[in-house]
C-alpha atoms as a PDB file:
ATOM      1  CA  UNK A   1     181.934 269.627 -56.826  1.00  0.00           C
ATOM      2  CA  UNK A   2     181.895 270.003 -53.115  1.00  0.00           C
ATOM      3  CA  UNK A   3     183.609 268.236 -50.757  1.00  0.00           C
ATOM      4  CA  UNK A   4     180.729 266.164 -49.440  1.00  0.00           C
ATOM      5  CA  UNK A   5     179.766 265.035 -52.942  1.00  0.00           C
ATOM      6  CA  UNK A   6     183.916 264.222 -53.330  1.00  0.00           C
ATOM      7  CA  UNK A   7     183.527 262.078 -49.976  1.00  0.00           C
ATOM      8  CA  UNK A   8     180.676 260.073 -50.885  1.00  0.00           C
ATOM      9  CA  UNK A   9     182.076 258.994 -53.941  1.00  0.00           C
ATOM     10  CA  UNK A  10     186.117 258.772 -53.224  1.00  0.00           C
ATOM     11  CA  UNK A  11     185.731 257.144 -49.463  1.00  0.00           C
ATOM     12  CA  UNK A  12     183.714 254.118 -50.337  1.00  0.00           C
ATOM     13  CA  UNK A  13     185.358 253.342 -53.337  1.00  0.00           C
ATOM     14  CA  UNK A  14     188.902 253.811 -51.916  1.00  0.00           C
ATOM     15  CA  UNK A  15     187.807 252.180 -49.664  1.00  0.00           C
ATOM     16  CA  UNK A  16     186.120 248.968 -51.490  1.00  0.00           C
ATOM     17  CA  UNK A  17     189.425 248.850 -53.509  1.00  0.00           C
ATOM     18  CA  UNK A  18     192.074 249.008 -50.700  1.00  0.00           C
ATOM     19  CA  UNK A  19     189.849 246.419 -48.703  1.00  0.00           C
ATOM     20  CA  UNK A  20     189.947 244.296 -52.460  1.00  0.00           C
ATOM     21  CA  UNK A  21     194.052 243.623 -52.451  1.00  0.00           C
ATOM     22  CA  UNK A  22     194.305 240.013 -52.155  1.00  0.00           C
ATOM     23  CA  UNK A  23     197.023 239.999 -49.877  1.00  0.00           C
ATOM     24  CA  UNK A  24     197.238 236.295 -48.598  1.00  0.00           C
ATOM     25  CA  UNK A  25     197.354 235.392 -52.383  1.00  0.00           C
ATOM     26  CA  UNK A  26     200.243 237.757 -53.019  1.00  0.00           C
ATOM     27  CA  UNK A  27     201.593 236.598 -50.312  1.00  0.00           C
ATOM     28  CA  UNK A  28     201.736 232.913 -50.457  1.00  0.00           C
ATOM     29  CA  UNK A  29     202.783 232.929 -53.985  1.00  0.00           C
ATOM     30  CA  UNK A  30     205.624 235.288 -53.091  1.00  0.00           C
ATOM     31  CA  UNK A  31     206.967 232.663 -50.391  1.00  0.00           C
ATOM     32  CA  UNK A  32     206.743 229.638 -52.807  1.00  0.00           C
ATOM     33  CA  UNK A  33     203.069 228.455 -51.774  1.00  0.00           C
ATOM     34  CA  UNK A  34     201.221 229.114 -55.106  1.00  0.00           C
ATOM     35  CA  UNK A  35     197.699 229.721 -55.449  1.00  0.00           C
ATOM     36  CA  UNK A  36     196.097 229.651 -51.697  1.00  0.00           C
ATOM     37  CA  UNK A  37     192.965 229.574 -52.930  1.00  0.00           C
ATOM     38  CA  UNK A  38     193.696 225.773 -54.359  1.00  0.00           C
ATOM     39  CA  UNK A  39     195.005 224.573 -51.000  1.00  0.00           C
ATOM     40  CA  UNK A  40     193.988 224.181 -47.301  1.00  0.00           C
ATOM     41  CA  UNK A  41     190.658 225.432 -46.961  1.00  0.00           C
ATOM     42  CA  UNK A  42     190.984 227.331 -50.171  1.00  0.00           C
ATOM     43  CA  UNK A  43     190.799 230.606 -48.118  1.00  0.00           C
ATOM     44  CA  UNK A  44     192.819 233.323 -48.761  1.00  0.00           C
ATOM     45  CA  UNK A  45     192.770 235.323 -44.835  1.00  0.00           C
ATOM     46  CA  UNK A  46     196.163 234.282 -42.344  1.00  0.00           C
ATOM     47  CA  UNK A  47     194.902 230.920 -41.402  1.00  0.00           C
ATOM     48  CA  UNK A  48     195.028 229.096 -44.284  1.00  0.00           C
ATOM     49  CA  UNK A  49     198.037 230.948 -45.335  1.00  0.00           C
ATOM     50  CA  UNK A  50     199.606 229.687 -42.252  1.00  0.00           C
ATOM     51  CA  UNK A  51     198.338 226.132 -43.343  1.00  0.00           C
ATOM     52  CA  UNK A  52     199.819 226.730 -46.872  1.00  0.00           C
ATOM     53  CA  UNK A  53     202.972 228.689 -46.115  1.00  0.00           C
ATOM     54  CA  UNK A  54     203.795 228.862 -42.916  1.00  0.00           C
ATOM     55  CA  UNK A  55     203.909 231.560 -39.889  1.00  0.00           C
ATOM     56  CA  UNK A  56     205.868 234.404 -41.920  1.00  0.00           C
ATOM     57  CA  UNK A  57     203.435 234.720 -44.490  1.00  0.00           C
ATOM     58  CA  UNK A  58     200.432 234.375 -42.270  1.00  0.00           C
ATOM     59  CA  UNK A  59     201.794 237.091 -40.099  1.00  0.00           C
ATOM     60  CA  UNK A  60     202.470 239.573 -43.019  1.00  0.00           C
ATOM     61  CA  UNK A  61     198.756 238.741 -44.681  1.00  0.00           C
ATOM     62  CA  UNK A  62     197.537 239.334 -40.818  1.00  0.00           C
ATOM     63  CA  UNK A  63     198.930 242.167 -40.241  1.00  0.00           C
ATOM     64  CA  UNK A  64     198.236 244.017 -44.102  1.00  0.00           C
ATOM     65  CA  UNK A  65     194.858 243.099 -44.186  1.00  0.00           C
ATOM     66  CA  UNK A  66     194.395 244.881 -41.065  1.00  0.00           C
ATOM     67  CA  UNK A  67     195.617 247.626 -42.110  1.00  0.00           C
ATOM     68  CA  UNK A  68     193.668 247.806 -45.446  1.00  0.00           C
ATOM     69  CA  UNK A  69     190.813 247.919 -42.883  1.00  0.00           C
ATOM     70  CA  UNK A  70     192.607 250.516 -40.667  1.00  0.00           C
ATOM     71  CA  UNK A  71     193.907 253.039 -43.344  1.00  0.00           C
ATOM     72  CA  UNK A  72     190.858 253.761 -45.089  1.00  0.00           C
ATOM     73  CA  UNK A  73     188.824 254.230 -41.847  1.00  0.00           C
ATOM     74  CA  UNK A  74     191.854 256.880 -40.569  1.00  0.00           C
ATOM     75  CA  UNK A  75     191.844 258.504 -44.084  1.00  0.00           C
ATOM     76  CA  UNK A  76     188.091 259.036 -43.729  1.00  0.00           C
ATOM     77  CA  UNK A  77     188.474 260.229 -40.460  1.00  0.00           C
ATOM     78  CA  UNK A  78     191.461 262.755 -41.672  1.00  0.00           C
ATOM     79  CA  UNK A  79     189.113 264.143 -44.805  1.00  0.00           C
ATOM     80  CA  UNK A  80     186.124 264.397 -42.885  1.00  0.00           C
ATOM     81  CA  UNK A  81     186.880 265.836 -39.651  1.00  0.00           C
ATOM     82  CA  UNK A  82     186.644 262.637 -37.040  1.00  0.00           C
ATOM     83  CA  UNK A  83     183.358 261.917 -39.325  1.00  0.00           C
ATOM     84  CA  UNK A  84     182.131 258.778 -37.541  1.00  0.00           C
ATOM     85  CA  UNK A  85     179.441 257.958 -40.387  1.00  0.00           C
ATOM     86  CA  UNK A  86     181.904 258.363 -42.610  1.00  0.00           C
ATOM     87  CA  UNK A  87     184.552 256.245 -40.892  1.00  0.00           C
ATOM     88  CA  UNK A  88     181.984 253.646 -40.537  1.00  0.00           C
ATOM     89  CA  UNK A  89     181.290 254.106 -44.624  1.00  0.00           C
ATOM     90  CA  UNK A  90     184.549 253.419 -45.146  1.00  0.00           C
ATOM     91  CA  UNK A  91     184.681 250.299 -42.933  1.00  0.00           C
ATOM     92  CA  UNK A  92     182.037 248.592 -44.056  1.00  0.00           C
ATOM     93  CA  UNK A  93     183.066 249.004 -47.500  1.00  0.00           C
ATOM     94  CA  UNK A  94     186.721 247.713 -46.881  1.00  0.00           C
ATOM     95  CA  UNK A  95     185.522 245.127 -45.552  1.00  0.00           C
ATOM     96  CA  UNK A  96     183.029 244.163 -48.303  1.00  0.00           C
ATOM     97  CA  UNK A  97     186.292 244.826 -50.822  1.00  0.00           C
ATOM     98  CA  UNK A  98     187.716 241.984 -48.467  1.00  0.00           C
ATOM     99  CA  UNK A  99     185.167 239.550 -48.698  1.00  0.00           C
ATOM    100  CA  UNK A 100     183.906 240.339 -52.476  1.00  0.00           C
ATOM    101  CA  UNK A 101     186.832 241.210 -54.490  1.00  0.00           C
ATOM    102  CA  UNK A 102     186.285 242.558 -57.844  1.00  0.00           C
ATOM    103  CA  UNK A 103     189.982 241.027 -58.510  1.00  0.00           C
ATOM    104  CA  UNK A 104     189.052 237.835 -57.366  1.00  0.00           C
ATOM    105  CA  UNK A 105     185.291 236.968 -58.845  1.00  0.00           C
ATOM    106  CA  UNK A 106     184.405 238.473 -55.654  1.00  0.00           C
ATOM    107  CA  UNK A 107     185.357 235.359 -53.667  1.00  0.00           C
ATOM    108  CA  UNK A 108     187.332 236.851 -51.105  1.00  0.00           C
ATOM    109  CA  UNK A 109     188.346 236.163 -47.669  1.00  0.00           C
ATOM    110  CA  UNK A 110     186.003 236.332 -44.444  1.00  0.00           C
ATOM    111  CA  UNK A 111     187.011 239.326 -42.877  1.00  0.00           C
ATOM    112  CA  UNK A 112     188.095 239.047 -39.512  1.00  0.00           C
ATOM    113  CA  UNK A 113     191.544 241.005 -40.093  1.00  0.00           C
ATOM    114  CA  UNK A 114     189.987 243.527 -41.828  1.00  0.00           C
ATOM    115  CA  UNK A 115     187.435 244.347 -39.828  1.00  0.00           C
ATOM    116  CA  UNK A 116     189.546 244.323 -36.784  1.00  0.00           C
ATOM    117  CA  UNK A 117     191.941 246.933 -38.543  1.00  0.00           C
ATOM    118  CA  UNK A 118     188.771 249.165 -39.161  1.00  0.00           C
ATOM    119  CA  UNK A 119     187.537 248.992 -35.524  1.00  0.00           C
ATOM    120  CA  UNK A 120     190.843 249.709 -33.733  1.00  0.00           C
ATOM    121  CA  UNK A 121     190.757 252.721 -35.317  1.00  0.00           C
ATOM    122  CA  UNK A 122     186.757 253.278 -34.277  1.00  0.00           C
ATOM    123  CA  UNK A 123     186.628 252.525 -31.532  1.00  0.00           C
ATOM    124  CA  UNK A 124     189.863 250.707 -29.574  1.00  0.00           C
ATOM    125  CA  UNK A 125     188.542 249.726 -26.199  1.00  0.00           C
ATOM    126  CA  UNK A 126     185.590 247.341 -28.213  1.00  0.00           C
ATOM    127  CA  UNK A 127     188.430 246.179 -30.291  1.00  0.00           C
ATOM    128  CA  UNK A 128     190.355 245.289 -27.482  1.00  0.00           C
ATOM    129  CA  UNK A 129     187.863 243.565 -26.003  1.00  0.00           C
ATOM    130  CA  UNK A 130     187.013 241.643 -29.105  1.00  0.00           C
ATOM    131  CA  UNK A 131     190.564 240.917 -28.982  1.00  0.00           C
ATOM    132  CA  UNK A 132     190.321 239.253 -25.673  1.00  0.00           C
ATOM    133  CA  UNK A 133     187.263 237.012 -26.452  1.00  0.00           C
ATOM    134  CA  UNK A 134     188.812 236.038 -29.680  1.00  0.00           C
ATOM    135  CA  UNK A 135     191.764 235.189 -27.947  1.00  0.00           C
ATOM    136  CA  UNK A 136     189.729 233.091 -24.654  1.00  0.00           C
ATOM    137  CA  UNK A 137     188.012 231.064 -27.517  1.00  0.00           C
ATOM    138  CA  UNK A 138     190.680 230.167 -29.034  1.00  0.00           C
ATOM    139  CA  UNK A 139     193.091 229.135 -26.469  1.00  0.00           C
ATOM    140  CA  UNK A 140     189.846 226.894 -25.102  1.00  0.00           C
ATOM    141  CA  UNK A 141     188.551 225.195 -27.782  1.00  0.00           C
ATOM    142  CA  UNK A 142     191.083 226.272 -30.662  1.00  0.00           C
ATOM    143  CA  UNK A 143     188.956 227.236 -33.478  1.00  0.00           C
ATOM    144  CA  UNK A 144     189.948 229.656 -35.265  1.00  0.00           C
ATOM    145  CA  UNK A 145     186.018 229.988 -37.191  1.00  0.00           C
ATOM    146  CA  UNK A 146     184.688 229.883 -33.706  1.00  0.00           C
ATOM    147  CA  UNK A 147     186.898 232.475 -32.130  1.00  0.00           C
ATOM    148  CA  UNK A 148     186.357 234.626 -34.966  1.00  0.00           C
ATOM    149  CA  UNK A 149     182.657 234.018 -35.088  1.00  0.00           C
ATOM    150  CA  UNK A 150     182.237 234.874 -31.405  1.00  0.00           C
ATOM    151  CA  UNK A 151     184.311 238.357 -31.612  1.00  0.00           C
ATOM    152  CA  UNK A 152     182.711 239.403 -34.254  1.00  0.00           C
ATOM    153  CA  UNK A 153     178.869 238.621 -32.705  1.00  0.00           C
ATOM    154  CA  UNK A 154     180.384 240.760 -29.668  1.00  0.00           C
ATOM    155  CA  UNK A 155     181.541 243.335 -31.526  1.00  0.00           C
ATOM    156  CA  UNK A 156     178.162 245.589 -32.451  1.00  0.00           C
ATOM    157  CA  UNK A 157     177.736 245.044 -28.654  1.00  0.00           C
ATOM    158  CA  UNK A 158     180.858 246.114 -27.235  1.00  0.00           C
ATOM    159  CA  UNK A 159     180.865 249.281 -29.854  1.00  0.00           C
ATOM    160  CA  UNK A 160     177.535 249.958 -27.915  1.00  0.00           C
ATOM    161  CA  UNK A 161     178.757 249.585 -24.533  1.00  0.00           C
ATOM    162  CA  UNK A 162     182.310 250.789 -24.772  1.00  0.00           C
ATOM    163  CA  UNK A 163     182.075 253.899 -27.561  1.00  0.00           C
ATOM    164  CA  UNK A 164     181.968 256.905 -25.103  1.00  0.00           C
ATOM    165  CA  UNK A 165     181.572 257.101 -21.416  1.00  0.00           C
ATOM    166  CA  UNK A 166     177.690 257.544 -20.899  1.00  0.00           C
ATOM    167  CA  UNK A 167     176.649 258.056 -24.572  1.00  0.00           C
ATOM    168  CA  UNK A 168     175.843 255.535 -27.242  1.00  0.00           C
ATOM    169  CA  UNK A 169     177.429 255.334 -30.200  1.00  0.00           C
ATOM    170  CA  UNK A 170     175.276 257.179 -33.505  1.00  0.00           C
ATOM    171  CA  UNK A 171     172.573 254.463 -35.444  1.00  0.00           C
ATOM    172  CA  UNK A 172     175.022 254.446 -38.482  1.00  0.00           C
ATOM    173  CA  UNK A 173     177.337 253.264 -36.092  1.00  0.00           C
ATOM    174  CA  UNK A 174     175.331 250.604 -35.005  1.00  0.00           C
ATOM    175  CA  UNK A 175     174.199 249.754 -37.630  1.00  0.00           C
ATOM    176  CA  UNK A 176     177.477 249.453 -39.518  1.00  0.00           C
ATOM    177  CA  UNK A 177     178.894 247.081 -36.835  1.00  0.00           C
ATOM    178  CA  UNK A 178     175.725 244.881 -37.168  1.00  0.00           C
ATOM    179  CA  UNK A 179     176.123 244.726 -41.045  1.00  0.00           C
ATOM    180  CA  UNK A 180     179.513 243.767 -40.508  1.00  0.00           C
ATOM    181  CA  UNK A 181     178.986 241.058 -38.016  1.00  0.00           C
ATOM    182  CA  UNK A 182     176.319 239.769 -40.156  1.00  0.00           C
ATOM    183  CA  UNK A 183     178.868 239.897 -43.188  1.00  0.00           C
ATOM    184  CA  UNK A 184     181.823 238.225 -41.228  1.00  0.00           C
ATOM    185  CA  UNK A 185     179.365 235.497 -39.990  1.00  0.00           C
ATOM    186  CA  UNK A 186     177.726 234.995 -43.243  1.00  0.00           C
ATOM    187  CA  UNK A 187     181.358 234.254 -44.911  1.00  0.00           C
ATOM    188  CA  UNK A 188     181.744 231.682 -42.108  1.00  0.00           C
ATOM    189  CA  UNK A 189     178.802 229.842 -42.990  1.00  0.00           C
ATOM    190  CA  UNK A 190     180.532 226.307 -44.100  1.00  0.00           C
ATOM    191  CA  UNK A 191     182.869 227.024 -40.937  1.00  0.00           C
ATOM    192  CA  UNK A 192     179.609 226.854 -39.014  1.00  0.00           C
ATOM    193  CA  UNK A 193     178.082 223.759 -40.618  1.00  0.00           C
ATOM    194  CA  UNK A 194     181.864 221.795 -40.150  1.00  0.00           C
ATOM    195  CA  UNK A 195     181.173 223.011 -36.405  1.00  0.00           C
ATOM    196  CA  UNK A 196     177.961 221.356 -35.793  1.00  0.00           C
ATOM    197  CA  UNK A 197     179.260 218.487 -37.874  1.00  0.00           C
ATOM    198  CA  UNK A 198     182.309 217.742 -35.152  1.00  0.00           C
ATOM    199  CA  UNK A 199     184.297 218.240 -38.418  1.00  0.00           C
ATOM    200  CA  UNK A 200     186.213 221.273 -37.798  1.00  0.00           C
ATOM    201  CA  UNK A 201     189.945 221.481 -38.281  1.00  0.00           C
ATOM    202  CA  UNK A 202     191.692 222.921 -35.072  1.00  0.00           C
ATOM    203  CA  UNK A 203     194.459 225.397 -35.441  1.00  0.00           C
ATOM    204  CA  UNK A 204     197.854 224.650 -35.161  1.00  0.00           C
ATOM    205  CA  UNK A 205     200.666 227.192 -36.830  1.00  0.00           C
ATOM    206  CA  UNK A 206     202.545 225.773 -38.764  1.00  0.00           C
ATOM    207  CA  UNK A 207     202.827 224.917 -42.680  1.00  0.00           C
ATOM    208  CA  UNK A 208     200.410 221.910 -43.648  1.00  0.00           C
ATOM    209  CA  UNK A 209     199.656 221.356 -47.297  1.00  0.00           C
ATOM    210  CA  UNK A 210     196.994 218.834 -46.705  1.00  0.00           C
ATOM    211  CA  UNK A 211     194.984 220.961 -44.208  1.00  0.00           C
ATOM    212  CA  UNK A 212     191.437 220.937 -44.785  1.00  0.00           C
END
């Protein structure tokens, strides 16, 4: 078999399954929380972890499922010579193993960590300026959904702008950062309706079994 036939097999399914590890729900339940997905917001990404079982968890589930968006984007970029359809393959497809876990009955998290992981690697200055927008929202109007929602929105726009001096990024590129907006968004959907509704919880760290 040659090695492109290997790649488009192995890198989206290594990718689907590394994206798929339920870390917030191995986490909480390591630290004494239970089942996250039966408190809080029933989420299983940092911030309800933080809700559920305070800042130590939330940080570790942060920081892993970043980098089960990260690794598999590097690895594809390793195997495939700085492939950047491939790394984008293997983004997208973490990120779906984040939001649709075959573990989990494919109710999974929204994304946000994971996707960030994947695009640091892609393409760091539009990460960094994702960073900063998510980061403006949120220290304005302290929503956590709307921070998130607003980064990602940015993001296919920022990979555009920001992915080489003078030359646009490749349509798979594009493309792949639109679909995974449009998943991240999509998996923020009651997030949005609580928004309109004025019925948004604001973030505040801290451990809070009754957070809804």
């Amino acid at each position: 078999m040659s090695s492109f036939s290997m790649a488009t097999i192995v890198i989206p399914i290594a990718a689907y399954l590394l994206g798929s590890i339920p870390f917030g729900l191995l986490f909480t339940r390591s630290f004494g929380g239970g089942d996250v997905r039966k408190s809080g917001s029933g989420n299983i990404g940092a911030t309800n972890v933080a809700r559920v079982a305070g800042p130590l968890p939330a940080l570790l589930t942060l920081f892993f499922d970043a980098a089960k968006g990260a690794v598999p984007v590097w690895l594809a970029a390793r195997v495939t010579g700085e492939s950047a359809t491939w790394m984008m393959i293997a983004a997208v497809a973490a990120l779906l193993g984040h939001c649709f876990p075959i573990w989990l009955k494919f109710r999974g998290g929204k994304g946000v960590a994971t996707a960030a992981g994947a695009f640091v690697v892609l393409c760091p200055p539009a990460f960094l300026g994702s960073v900063i927008l998510f980061l403006v929202v949120l220290f304005f109007w302290r929503y956590v959904s709307l921070a998130s929602i607003s980064a990602a929105a940015a993001m296919p726009l920022l990979i555009y702008v920001l992915w080489a001096p003078h030359h646009a990024p490749p349509p798979v590129v594009t493309f792949g950062a639109l679909a995974a907006a449009g998943i991240i968004i999509y998996k923020h959907d009651a997030n949005i309706q609580r928004l309109v509704e004025g019925e948004e919880s604001k973030f505040a760290l801290g451990k809070k079994k009754d957070a809804s």
